[in-house]
C-alpha atoms as a PDB file:
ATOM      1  CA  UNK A   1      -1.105  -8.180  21.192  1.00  0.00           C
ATOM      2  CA  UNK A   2       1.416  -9.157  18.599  1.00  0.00           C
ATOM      3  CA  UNK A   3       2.406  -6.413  16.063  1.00  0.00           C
ATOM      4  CA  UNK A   4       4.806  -7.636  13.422  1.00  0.00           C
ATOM      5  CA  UNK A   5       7.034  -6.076  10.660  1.00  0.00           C
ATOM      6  CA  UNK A   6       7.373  -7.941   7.262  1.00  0.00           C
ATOM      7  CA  UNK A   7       9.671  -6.822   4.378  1.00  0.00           C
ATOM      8  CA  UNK A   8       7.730  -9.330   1.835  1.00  0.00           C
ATOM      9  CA  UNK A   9       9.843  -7.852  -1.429  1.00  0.00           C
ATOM     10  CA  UNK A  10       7.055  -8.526  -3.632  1.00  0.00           C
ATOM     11  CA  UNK A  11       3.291  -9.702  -2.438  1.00  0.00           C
ATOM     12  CA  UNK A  12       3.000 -11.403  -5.822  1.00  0.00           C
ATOM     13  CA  UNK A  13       5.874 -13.473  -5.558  1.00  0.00           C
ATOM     14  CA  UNK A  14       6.127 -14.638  -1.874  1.00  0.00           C
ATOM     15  CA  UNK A  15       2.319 -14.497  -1.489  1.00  0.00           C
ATOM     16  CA  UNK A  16       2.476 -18.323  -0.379  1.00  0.00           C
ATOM     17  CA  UNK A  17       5.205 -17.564   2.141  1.00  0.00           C
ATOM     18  CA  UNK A  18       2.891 -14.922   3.632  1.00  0.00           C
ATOM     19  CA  UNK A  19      -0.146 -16.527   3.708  1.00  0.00           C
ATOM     20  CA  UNK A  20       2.039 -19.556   5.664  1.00  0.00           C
ATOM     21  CA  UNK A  21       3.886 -17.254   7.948  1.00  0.00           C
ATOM     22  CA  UNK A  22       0.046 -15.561   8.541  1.00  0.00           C
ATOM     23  CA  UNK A  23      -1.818 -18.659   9.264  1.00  0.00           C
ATOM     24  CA  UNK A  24       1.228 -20.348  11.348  1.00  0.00           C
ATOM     25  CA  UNK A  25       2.372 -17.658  14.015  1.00  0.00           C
ATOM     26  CA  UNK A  26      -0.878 -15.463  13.901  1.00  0.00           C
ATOM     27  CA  UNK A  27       0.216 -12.090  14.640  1.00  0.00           C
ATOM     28  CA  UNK A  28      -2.874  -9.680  15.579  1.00  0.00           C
ATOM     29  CA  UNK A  29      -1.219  -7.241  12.724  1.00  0.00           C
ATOM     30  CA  UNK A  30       1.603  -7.403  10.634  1.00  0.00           C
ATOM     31  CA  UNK A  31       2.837  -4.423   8.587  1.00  0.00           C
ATOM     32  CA  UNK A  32       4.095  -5.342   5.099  1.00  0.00           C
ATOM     33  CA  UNK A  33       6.763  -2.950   3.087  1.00  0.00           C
ATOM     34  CA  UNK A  34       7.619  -3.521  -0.668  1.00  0.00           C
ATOM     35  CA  UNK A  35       4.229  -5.263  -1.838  1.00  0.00           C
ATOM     36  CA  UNK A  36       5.626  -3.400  -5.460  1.00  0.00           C
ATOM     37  CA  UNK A  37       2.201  -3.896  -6.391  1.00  0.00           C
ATOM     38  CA  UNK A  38      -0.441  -1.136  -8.013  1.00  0.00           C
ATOM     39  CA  UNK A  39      -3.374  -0.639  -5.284  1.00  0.00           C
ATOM     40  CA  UNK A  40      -5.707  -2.532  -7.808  1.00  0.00           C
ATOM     41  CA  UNK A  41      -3.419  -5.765  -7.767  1.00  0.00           C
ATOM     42  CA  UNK A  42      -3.066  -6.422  -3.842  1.00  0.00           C
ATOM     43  CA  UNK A  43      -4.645  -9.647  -2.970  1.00  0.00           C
ATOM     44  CA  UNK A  44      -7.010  -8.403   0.067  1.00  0.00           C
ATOM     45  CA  UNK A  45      -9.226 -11.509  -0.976  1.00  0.00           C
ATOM     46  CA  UNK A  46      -6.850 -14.006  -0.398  1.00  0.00           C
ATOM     47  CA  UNK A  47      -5.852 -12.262   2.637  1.00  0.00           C
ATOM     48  CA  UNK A  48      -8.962 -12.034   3.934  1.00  0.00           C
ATOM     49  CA  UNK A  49      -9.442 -15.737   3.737  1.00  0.00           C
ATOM     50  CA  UNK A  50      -6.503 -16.328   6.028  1.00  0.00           C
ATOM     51  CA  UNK A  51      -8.470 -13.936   8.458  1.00  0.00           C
ATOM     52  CA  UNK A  52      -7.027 -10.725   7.608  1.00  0.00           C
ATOM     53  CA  UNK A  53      -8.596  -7.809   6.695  1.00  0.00           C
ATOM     54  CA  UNK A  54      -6.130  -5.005   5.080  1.00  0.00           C
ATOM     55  CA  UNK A  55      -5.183  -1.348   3.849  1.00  0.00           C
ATOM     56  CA  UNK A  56      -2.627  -0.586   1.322  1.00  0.00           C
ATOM     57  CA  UNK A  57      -0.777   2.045  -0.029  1.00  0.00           C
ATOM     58  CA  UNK A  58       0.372   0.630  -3.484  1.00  0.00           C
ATOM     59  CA  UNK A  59       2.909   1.675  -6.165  1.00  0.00           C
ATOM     60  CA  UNK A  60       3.244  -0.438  -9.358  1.00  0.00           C
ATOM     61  CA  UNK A  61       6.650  -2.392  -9.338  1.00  0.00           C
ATOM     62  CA  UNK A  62       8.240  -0.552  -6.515  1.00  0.00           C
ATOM     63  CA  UNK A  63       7.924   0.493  -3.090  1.00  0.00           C
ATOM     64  CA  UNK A  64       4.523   0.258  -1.057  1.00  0.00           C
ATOM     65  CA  UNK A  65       3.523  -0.471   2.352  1.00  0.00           C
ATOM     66  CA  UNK A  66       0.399  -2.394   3.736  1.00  0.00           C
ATOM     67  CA  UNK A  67      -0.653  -3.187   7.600  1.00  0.00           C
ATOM     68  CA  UNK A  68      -3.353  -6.292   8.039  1.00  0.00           C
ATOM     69  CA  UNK A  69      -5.206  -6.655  10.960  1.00  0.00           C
ATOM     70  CA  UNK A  70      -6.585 -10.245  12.332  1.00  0.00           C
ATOM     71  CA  UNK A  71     -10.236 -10.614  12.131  1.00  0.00           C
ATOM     72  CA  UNK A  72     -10.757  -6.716  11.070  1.00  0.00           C
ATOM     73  CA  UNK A  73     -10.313  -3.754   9.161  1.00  0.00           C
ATOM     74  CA  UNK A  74      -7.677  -1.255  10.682  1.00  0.00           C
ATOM     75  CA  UNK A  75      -9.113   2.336  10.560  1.00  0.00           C
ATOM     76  CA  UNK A  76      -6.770   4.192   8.503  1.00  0.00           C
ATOM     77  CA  UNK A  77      -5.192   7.760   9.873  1.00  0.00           C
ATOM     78  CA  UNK A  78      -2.950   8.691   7.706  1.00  0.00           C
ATOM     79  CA  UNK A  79      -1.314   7.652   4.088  1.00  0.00           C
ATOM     80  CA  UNK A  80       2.142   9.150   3.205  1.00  0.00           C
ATOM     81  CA  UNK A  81       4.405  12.083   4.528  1.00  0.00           C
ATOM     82  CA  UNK A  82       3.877  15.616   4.069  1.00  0.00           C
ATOM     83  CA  UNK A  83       6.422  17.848   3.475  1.00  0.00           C
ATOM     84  CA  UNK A  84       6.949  17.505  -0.327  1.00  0.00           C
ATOM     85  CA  UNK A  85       4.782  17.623  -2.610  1.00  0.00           C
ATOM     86  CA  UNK A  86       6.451  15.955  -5.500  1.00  0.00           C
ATOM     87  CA  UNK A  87       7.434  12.742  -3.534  1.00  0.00           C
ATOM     88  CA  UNK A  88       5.136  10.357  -4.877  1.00  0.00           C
ATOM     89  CA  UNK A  89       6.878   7.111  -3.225  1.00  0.00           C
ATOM     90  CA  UNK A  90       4.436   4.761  -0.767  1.00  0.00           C
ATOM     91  CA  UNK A  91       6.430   4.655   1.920  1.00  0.00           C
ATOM     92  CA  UNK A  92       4.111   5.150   4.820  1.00  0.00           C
ATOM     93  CA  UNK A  93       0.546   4.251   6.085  1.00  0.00           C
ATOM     94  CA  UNK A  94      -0.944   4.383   9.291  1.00  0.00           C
ATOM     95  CA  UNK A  95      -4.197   2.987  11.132  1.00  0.00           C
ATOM     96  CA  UNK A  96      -5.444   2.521  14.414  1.00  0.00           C
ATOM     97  CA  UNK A  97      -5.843  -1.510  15.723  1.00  0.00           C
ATOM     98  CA  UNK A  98      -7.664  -2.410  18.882  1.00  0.00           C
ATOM     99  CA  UNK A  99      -6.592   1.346  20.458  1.00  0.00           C
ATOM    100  CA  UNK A 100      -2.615   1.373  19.158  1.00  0.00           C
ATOM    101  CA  UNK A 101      -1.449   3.427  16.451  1.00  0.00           C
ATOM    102  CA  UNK A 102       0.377   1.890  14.155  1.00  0.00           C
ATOM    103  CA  UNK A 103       2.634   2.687  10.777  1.00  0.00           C
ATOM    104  CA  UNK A 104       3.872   0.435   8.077  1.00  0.00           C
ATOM    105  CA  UNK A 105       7.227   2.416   7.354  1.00  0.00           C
ATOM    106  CA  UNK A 106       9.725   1.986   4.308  1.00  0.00           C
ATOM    107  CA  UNK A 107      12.204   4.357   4.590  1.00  0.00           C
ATOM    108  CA  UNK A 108      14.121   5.244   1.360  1.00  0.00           C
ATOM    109  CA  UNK A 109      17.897   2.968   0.878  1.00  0.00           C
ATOM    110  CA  UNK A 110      19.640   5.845  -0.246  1.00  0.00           C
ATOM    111  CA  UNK A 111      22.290   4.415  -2.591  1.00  0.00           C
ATOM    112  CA  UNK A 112      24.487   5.593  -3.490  1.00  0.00           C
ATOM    113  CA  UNK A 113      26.241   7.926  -1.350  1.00  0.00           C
ATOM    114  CA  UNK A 114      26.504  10.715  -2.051  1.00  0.00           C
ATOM    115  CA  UNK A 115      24.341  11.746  -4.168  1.00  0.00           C
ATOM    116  CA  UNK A 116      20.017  12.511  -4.552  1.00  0.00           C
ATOM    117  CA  UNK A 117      18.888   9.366  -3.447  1.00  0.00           C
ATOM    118  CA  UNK A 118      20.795   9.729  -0.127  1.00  0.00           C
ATOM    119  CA  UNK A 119      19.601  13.469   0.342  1.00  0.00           C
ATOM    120  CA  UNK A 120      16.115  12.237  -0.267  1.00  0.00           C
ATOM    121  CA  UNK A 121      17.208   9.624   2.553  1.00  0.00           C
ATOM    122  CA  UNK A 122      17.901  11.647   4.934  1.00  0.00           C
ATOM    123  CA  UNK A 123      15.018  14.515   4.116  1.00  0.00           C
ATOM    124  CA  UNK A 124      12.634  11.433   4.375  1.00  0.00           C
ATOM    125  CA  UNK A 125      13.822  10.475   7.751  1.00  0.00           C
ATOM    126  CA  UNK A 126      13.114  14.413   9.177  1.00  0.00           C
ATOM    127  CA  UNK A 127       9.794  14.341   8.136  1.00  0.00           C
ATOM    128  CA  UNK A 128       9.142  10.936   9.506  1.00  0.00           C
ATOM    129  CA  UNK A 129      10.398  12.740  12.793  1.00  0.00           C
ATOM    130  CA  UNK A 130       7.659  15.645  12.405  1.00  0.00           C
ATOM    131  CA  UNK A 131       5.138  12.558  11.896  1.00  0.00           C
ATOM    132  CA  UNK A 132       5.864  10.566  15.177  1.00  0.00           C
ATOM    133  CA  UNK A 133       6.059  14.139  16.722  1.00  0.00           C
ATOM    134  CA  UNK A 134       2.090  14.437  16.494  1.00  0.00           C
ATOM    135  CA  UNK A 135       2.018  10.772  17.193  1.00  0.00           C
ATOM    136  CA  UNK A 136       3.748  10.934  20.574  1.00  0.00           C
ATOM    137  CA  UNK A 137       1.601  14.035  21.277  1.00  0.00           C
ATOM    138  CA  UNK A 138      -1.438  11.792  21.416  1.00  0.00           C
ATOM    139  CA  UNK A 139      -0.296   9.925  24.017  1.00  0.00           C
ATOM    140  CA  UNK A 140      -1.565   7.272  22.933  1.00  0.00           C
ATOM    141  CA  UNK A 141       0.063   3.651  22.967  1.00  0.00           C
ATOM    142  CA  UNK A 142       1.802   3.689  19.223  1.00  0.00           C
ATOM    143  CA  UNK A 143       4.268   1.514  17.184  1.00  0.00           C
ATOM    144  CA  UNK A 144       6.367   2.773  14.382  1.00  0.00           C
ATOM    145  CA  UNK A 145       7.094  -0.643  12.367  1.00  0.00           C
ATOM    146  CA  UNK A 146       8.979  -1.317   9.346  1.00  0.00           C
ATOM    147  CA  UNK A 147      12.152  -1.114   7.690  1.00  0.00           C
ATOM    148  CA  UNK A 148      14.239   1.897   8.179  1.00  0.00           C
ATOM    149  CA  UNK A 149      16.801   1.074   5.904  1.00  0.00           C
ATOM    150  CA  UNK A 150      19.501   2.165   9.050  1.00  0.00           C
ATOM    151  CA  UNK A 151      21.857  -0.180  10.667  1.00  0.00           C
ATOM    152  CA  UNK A 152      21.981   1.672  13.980  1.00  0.00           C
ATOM    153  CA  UNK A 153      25.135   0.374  15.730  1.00  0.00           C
ATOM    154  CA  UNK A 154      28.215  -1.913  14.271  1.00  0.00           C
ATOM    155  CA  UNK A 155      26.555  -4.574  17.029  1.00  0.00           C
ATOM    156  CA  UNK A 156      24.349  -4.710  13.807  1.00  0.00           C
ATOM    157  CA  UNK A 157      25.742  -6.129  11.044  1.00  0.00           C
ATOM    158  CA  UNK A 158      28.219  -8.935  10.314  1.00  0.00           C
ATOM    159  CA  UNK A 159      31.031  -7.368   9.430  1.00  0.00           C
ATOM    160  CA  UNK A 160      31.058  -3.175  10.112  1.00  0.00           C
ATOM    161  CA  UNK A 161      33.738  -2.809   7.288  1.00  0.00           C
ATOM    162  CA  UNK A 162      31.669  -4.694   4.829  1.00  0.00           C
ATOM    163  CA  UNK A 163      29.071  -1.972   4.944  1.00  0.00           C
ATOM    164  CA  UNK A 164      31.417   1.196   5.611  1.00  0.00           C
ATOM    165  CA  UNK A 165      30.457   2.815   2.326  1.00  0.00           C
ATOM    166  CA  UNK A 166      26.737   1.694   2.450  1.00  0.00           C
ATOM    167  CA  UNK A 167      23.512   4.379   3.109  1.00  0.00           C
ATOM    168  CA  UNK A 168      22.578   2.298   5.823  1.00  0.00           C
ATOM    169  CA  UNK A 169      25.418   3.070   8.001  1.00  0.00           C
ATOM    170  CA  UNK A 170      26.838   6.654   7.191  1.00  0.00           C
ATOM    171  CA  UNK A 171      27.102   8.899   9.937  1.00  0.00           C
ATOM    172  CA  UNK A 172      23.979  10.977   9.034  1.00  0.00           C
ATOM    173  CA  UNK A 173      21.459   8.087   8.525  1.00  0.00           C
ATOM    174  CA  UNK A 174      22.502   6.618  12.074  1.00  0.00           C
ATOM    175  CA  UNK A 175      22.220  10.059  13.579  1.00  0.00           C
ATOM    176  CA  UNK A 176      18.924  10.831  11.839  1.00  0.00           C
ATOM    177  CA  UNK A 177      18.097   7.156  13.461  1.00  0.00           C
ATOM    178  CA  UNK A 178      19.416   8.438  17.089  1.00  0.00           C
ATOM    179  CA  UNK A 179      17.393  11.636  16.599  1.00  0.00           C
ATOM    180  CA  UNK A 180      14.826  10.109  16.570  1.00  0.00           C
ATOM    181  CA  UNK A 181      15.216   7.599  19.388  1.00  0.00           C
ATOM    182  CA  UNK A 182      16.314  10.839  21.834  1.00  0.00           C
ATOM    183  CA  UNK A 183      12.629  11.934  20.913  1.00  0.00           C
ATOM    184  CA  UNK A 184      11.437   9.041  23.733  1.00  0.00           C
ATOM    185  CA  UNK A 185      11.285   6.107  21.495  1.00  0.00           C
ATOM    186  CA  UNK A 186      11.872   2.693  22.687  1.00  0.00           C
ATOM    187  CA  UNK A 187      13.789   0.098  19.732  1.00  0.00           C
ATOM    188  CA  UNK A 188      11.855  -3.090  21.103  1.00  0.00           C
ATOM    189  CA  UNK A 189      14.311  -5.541  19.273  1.00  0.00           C
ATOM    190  CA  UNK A 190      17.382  -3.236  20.781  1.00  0.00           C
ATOM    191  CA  UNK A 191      15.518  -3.769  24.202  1.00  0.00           C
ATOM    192  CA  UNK A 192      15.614  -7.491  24.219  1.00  0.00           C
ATOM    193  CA  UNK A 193      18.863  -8.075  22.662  1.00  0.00           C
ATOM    194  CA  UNK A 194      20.978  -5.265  23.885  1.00  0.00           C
ATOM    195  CA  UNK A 195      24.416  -6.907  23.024  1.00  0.00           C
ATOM    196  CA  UNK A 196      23.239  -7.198  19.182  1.00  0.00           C
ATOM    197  CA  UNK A 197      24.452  -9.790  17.035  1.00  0.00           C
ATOM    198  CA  UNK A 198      20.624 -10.080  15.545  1.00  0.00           C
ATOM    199  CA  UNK A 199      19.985 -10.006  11.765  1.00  0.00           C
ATOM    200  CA  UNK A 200      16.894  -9.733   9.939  1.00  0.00           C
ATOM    201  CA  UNK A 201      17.846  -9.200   6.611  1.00  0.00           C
ATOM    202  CA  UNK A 202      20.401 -11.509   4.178  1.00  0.00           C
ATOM    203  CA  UNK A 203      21.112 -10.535   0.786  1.00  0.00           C
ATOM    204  CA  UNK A 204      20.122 -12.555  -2.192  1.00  0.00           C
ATOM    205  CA  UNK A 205      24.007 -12.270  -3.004  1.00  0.00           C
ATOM    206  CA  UNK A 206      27.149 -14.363  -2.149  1.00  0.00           C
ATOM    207  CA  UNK A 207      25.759 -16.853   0.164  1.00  0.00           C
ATOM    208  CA  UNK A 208      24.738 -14.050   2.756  1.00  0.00           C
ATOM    209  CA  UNK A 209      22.210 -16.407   4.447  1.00  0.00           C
ATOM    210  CA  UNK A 210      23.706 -19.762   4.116  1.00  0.00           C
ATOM    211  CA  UNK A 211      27.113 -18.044   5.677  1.00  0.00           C
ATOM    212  CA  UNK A 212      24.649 -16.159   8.456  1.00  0.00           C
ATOM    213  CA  UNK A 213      26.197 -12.487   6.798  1.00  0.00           C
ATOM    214  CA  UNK A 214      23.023 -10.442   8.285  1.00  0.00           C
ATOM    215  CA  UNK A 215      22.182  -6.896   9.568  1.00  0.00           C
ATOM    216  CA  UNK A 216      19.091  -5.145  11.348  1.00  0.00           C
ATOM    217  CA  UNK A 217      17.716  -2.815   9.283  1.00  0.00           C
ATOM    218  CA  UNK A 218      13.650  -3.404  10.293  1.00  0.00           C
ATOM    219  CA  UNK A 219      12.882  -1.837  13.648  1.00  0.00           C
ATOM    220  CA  UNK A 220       9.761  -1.421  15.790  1.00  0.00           C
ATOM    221  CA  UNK A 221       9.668   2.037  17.636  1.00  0.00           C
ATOM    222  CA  UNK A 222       7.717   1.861  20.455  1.00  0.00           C
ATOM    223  CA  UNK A 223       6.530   5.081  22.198  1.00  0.00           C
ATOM    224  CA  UNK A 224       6.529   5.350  26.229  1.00  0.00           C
ATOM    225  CA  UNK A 225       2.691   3.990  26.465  1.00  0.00           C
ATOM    226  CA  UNK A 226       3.368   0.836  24.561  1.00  0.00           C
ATOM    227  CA  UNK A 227       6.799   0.291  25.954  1.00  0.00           C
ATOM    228  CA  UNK A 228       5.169   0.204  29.232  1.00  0.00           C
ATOM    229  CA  UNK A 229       3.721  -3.007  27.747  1.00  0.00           C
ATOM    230  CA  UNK A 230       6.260  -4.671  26.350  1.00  0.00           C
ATOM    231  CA  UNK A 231       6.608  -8.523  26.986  1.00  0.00           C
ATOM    232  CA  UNK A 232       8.959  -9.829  24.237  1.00  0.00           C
ATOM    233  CA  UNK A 233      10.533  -9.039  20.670  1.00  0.00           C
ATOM    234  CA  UNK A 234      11.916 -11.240  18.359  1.00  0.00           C
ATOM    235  CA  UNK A 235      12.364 -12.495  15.005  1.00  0.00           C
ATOM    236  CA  UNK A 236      11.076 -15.217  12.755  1.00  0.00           C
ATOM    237  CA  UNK A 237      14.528 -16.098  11.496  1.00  0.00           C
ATOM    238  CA  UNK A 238      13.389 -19.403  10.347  1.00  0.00           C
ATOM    239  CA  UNK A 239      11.302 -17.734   7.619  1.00  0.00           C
ATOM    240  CA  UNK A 240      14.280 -16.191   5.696  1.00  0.00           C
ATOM    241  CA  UNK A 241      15.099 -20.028   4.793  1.00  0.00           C
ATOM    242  CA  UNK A 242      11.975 -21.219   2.910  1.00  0.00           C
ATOM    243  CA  UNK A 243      12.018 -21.963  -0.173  1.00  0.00           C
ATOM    244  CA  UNK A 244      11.483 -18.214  -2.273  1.00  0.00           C
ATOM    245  CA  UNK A 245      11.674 -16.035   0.447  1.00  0.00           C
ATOM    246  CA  UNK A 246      11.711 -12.484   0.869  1.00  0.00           C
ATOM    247  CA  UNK A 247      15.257 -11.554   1.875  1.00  0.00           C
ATOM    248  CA  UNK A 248      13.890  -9.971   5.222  1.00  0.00           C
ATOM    249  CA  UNK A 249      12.975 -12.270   7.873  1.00  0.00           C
ATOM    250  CA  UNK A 250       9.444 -11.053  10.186  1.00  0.00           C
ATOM    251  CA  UNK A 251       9.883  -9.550  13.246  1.00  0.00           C
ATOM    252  CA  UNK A 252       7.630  -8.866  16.019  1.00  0.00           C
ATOM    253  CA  UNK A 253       6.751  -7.243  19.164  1.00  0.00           C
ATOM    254  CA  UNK A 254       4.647  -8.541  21.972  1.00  0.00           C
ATOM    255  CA  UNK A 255       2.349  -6.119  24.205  1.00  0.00           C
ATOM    256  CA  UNK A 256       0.626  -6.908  27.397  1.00  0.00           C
ATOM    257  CA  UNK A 257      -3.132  -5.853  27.587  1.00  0.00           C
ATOM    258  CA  UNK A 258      -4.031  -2.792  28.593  1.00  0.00           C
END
């Protein structure tokens, strides 16, 4: 079973780019963060032409999260956080696919530092923690996908200085990120690439992808069922250098059958 991660930065604009990556590596679901699209514009038709069927959690020009399942509907368990009533963002949704729970996580950038957005960061992150909390109690085989919007460890990014000042590596957001992990989750990418040195995002801005000036900032969390499975975890690098593409790159987990 292939579950995949997809920061598409728009549906609308790179929906040829995700109908290609779809219909050329065929992942069995692929979570999809910043479809900035109103629930009433996502294209589940064309989707479901390439074999997908879908759920969404839309927000018009900003934000939202989607997860598409191969040759089905996932069976939706939850949609957004609790914990504050006023935060309207779509960040999160969550289904069940072929018995693994699954979320489609965008986790707030938190620019600039300090300041509201990065308090909301960080407040965002604790109640994600609650969530997987009554995920992991299930015991059930689950994947937290998505992207966190954290560069765990300076083996993550081109240049550690470059991003000193940066949300995605301040002490709280990586300990928030470590938190987490110490609850018993299992960073597949981490797993297969221990020494680092793997990117999937590159900025729009000063040649960041033609110069290879990455960092990993889209994670899949694997709890101790489904790392018992794990086979592989990569990412679809090549993807990042198509013409119009988002400025994430896929990235994807492999589990063994049950």
């Amino acid at each position: 079973m292939r579950i995949a991660t997809f920061n598409i930065n728009g549906i609308k604009a790179r929906l040829p780019r995700l109908v290609e990556w779809l219909e050329e590596t065929q992942p069995d679901v692929a979570c999809l963060q910043e479809i900035k699209t109103a629930d009433e514009g996502f294209p589940a038709d064309v989707l479901e032409k390439a074999g997908y069927g879908s759920i969404w959690h839309g927000q018009k020009g900003f934000n939202g999260v989607a997860i598409l399942a191969k040759g089905q509907v996932p069976q939706e368990t939850a949609r957004g956080l609790v914990g504050e009533l006023e935060d309207e963002h779509s960040r999160y949704l969550e289904a069940d696919v072929n018995g693994v729970r699954i979320a489609s996580i965008y986790l707030p950038n938190g620019n600039p530092v300090p300041g509201p957005k990065f308090d909301y960061k960080l407040r965002w992150m604790k109640r994600l923690r609650a969530r997987a909390a009554e995920i992991w109690a299930t015991e059930q085989p689950a994947v937290l996908a998505g992207d966190y919007n954290v560069i765990p460890f300076d083996r993550d990014v081109w240049s550690p200085p470059a991003m000193a000042s940066d949300a995605l590596m301040q002490p709280e957001s990586r300990a928030a990120y470590r938190t987490l992990m110490g609850d018993g989750w299992t960073d597949a990418l981490a797993m297969r690439h221990p020494a680092g040195g793997v990117w999937t995002f590159w900025d729009y801005q000063a040649g960041a992808w033609q110069r290879d000036m990455g960092f990993r900032i889209d994670h899949l969390l694997l709890s101790p069922a489904a790392a018992d499975r794990l086979v592989d975890a990569q990412v679809d690098k090549p993807y990042r250098g198509r013409e119009k593409a988002s400025d994430h790159a896929p990235v994807w987990v492999e589990l063994r059958d049950a």
